[in-house]
PDB file of N, CA and C in Angstrom:
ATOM      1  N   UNK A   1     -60.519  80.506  95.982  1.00  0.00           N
ATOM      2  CA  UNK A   1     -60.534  81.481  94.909  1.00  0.00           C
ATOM      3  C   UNK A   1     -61.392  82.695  95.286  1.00  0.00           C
ATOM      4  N   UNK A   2     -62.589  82.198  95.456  1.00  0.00           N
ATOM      5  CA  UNK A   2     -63.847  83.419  96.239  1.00  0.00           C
ATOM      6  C   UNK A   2     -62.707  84.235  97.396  1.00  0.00           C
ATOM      7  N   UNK A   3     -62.022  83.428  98.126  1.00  0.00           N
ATOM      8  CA  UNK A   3     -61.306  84.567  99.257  1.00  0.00           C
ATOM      9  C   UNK A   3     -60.171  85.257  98.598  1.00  0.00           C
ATOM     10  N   UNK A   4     -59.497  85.081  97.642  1.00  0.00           N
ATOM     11  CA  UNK A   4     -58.702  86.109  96.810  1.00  0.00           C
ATOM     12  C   UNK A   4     -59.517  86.524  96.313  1.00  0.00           C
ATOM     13  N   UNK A   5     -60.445  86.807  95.708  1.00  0.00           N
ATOM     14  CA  UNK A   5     -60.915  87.792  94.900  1.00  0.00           C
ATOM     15  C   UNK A   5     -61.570  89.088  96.001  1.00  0.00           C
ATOM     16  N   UNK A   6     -62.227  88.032  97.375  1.00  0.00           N
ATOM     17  CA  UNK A   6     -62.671  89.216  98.139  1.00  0.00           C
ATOM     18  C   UNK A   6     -62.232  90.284  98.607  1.00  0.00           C
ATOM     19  N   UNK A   7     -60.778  89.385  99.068  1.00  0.00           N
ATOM     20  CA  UNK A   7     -59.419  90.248  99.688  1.00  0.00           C
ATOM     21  C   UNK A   7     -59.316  90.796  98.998  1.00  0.00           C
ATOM     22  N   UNK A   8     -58.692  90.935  97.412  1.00  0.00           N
ATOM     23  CA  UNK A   8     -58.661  91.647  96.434  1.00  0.00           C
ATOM     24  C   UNK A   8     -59.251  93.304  96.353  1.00  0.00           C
ATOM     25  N   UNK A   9     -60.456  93.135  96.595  1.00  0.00           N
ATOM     26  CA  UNK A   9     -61.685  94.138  96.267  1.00  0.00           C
ATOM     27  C   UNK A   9     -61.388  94.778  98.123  1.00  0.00           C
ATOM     28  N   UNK A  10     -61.139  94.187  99.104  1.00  0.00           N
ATOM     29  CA  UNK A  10     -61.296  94.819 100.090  1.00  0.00           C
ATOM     30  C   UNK A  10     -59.867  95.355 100.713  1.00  0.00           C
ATOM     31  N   UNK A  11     -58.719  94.875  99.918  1.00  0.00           N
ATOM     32  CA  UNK A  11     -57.693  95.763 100.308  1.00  0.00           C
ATOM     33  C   UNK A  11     -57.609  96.836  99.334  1.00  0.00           C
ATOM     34  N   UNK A  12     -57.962  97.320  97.865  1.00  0.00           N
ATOM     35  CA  UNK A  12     -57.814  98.190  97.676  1.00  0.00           C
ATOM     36  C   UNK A  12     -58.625  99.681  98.085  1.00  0.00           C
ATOM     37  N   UNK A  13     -59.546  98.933  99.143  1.00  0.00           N
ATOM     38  CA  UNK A  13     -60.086 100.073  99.482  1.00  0.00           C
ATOM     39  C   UNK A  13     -59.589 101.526 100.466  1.00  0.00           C
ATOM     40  N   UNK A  14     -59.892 102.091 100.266  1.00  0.00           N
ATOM     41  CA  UNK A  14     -59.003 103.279 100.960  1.00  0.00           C
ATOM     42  C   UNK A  14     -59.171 103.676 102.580  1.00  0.00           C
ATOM     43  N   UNK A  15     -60.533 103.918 102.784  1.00  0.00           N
ATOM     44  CA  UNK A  15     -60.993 104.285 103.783  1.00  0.00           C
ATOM     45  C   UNK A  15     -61.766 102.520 104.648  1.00  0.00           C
ATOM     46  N   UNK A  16     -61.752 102.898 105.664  1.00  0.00           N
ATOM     47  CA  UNK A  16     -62.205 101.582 106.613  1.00  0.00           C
ATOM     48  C   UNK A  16     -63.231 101.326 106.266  1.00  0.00           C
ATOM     49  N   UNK A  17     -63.948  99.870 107.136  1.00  0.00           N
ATOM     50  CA  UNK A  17     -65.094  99.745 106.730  1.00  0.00           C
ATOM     51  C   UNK A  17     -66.265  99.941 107.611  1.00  0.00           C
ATOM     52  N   UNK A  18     -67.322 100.706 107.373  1.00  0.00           N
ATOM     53  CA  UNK A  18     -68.806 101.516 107.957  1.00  0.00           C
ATOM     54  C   UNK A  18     -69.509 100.575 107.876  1.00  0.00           C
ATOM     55  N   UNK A  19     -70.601 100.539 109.073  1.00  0.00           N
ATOM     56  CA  UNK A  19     -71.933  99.931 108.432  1.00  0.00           C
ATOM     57  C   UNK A  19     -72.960 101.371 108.025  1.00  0.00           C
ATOM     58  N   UNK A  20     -73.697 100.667 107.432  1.00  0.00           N
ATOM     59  CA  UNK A  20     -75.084 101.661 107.370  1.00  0.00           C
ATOM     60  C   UNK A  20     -75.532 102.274 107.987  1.00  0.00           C
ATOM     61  N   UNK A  21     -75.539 101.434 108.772  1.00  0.00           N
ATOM     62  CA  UNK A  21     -76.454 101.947 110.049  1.00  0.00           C
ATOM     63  C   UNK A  21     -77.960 101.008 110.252  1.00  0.00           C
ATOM     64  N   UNK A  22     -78.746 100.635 111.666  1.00  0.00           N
ATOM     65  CA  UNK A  22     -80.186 100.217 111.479  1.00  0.00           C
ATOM     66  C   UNK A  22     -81.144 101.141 110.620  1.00  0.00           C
ATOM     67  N   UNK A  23     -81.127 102.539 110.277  1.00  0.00           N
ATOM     68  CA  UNK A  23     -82.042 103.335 109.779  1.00  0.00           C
ATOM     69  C   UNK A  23     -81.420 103.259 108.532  1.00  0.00           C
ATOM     70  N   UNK A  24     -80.939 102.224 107.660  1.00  0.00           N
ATOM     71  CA  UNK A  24     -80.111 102.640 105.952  1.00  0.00           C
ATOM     72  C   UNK A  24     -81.995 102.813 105.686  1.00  0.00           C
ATOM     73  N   UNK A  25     -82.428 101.723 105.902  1.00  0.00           N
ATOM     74  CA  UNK A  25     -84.177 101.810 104.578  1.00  0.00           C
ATOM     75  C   UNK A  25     -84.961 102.777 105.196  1.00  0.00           C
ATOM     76  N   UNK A  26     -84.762 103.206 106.331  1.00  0.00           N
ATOM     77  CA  UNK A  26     -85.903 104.451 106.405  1.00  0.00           C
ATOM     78  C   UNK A  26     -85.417 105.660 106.040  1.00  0.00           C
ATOM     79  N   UNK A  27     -83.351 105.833 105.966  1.00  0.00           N
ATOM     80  CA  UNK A  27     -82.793 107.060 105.343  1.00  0.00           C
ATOM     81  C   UNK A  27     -83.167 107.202 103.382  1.00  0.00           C
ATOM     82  N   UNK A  28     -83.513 105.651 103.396  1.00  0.00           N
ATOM     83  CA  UNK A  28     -83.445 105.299 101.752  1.00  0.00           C
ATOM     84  C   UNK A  28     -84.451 105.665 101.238  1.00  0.00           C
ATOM     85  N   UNK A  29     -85.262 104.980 102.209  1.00  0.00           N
ATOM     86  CA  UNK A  29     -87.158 105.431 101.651  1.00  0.00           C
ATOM     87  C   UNK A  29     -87.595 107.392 101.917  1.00  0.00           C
ATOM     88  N   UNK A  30     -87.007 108.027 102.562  1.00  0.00           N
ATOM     89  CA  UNK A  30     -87.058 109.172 102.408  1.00  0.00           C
ATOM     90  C   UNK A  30     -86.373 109.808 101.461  1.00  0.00           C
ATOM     91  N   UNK A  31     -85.079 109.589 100.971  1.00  0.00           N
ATOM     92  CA  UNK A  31     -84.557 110.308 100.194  1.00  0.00           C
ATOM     93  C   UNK A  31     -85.475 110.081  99.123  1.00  0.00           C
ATOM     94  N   UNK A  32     -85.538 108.842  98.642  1.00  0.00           N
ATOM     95  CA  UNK A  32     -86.688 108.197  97.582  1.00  0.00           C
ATOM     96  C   UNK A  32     -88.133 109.018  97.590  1.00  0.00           C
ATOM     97  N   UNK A  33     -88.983 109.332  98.413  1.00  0.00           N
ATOM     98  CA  UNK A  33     -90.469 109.595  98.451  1.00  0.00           C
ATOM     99  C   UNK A  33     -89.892 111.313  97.974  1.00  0.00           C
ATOM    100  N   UNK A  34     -88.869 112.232  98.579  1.00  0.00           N
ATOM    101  CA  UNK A  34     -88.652 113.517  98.044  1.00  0.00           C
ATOM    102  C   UNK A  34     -87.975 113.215  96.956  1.00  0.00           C
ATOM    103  N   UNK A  35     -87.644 112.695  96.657  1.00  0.00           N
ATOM    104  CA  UNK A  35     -86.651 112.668  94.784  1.00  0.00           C
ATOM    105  C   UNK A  35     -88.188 112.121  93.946  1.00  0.00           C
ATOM    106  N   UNK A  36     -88.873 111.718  94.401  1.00  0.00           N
ATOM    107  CA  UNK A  36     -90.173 111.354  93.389  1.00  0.00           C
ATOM    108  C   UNK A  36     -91.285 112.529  93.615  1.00  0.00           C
ATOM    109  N   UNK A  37     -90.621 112.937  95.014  1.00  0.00           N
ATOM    110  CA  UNK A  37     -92.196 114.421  94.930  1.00  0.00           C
ATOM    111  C   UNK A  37     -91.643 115.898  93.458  1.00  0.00           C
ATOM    112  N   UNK A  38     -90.370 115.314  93.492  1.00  0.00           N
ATOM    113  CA  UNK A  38     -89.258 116.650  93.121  1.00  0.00           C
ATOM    114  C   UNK A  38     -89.627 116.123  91.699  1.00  0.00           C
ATOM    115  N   UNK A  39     -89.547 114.905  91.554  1.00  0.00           N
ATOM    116  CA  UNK A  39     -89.894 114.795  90.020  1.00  0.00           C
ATOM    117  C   UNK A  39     -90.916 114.583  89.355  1.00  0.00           C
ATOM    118  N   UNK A  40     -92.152 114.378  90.182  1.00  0.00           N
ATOM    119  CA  UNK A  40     -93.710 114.438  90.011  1.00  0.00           C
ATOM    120  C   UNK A  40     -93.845 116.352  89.757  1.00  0.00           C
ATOM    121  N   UNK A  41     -93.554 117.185  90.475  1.00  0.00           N
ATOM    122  CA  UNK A  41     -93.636 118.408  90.156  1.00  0.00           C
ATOM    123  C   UNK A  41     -93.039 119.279  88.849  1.00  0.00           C
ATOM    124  N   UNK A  42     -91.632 118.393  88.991  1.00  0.00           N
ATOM    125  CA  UNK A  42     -91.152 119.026  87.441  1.00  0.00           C
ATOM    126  C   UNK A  42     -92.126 118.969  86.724  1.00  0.00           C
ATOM    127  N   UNK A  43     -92.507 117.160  86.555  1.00  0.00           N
ATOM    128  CA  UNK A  43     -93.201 117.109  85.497  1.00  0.00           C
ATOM    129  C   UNK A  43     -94.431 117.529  85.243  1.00  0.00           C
ATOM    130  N   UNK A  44     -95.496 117.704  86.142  1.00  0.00           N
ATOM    131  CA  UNK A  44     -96.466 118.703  86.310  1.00  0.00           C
ATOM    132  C   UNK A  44     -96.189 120.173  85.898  1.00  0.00           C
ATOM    133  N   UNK A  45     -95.377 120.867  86.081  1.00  0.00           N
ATOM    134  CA  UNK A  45     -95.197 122.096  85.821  1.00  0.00           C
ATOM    135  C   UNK A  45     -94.411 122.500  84.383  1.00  0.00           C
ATOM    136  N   UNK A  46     -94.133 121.132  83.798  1.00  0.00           N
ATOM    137  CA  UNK A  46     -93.812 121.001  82.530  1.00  0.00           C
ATOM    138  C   UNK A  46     -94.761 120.985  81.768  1.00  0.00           C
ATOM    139  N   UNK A  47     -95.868 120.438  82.375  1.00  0.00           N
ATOM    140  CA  UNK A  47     -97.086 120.575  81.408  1.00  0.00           C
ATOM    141  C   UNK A  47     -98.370 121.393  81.860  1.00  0.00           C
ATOM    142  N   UNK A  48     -97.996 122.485  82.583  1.00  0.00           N
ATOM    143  CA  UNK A  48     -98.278 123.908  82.407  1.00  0.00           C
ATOM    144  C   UNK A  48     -99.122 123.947  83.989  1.00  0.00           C
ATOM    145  N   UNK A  49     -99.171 122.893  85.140  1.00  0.00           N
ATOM    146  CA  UNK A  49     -99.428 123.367  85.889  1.00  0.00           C
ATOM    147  C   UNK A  49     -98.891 124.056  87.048  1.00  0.00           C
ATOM    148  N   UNK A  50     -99.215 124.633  87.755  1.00  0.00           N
ATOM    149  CA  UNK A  50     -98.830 125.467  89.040  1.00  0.00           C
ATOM    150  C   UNK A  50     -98.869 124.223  90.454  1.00  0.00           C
ATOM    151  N   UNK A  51     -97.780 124.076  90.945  1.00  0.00           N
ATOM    152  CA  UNK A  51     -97.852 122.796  92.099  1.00  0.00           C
ATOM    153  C   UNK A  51     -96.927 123.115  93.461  1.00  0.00           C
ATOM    154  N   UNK A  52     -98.150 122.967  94.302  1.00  0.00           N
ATOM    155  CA  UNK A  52     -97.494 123.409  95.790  1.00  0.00           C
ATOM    156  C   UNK A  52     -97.619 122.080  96.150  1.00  0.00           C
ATOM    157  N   UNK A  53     -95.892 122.198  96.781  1.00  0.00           N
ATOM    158  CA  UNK A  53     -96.021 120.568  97.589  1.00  0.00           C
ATOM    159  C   UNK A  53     -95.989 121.114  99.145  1.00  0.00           C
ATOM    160  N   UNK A  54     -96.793 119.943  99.789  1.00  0.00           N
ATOM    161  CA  UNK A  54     -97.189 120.323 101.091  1.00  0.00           C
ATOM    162  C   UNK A  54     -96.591 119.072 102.005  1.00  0.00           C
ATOM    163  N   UNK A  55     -95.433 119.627 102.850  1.00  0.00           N
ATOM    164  CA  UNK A  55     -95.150 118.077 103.837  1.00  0.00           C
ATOM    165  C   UNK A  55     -96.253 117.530 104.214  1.00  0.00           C
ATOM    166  N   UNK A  56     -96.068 115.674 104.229  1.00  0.00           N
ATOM    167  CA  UNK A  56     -97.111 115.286 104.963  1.00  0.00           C
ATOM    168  C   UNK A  56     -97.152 115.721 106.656  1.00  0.00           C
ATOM    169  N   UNK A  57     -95.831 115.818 107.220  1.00  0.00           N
ATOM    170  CA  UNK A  57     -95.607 116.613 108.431  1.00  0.00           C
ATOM    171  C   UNK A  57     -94.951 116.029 109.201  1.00  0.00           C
ATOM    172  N   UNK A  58     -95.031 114.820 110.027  1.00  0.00           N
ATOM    173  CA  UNK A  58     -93.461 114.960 110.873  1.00  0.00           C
ATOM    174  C   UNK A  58     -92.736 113.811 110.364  1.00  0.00           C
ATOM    175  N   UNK A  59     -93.390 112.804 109.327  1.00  0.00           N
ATOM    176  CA  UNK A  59     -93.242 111.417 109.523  1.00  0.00           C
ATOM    177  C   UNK A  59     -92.155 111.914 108.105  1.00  0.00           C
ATOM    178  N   UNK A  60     -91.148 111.766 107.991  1.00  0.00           N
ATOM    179  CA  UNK A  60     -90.149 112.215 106.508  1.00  0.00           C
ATOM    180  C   UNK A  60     -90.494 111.087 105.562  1.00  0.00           C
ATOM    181  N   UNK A  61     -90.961 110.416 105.665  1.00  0.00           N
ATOM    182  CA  UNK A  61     -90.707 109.013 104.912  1.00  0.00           C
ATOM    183  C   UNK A  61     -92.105 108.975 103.964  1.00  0.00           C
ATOM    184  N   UNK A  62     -92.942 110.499 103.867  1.00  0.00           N
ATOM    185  CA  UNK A  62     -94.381 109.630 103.082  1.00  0.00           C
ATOM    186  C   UNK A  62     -93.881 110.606 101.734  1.00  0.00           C
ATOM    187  N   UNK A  63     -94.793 110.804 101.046  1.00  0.00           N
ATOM    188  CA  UNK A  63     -94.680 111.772  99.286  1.00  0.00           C
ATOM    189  C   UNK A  63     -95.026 112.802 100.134  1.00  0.00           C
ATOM    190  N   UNK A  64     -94.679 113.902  99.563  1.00  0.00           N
ATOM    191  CA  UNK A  64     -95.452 115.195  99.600  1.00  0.00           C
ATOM    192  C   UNK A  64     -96.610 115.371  98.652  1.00  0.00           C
ATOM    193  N   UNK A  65     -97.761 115.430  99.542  1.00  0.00           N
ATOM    194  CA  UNK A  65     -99.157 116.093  98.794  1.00  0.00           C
ATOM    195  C   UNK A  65     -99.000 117.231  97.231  1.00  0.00           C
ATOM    196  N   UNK A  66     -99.434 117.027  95.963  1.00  0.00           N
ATOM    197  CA  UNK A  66     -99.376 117.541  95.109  1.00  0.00           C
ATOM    198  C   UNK A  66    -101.232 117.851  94.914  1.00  0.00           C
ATOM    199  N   UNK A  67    -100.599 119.507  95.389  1.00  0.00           N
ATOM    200  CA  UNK A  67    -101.964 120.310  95.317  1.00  0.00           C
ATOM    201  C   UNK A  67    -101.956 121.235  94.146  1.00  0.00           C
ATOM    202  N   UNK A  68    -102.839 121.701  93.543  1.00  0.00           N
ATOM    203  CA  UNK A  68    -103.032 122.861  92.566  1.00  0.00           C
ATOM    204  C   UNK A  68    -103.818 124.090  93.468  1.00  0.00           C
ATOM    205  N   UNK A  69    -102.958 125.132  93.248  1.00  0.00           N
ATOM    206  CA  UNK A  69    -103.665 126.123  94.113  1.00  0.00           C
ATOM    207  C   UNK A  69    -104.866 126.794  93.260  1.00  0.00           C
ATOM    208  N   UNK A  70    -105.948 127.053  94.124  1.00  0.00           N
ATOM    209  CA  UNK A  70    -106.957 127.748  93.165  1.00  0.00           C
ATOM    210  C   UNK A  70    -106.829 129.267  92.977  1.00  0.00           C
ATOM    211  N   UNK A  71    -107.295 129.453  91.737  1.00  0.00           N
ATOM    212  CA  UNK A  71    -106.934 130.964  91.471  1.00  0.00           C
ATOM    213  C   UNK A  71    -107.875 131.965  91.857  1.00  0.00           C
ATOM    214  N   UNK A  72    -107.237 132.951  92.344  1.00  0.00           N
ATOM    215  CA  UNK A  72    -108.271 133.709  93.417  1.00  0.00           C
ATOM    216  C   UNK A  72    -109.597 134.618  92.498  1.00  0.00           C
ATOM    217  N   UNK A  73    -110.793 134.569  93.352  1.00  0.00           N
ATOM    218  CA  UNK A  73    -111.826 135.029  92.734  1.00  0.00           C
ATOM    219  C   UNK A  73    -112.091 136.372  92.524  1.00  0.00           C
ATOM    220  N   UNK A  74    -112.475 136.507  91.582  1.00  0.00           N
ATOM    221  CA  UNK A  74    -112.353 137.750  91.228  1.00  0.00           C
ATOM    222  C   UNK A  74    -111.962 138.423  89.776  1.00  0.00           C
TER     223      UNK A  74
END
């Protein structure tokens, strides 16, 4: 029964079948750490602050630094 239902689900598919790839969780965990820097800032700047995000730098996979810039003296 389990193998008709699989067949089922895998012949109506259209296009062949892909793997991921070895890098799916380090493509995953990056998209993830910028979709949470992107939405840590909205929400900061929703509630009235000013926010520069700063790459951590080569490694893609960490948050981006959420700095407040200081306002110049004077």
């Amino acid at each position: 029964m389990i193998l008709r239902i699989a067949w089922a689900v895998m012949s109506r598919q259209e296009e062949d079948y892909r793997q991921d790839g070895g890098d799916l969780h380090d493509r995953r965990e990056a998209r993830r750490g910028q979709h949470l820097a992107e939405r840590y800032q909205k929400t900061l700047e929703h509630l009235g602050y000013r926010v520069t995000l700063i790459s951590p730098g080569p490694d893609p996979t960490g948050v981006a630094d959420l700095t407040h810039p200081k306002e110049p003296a004077g």
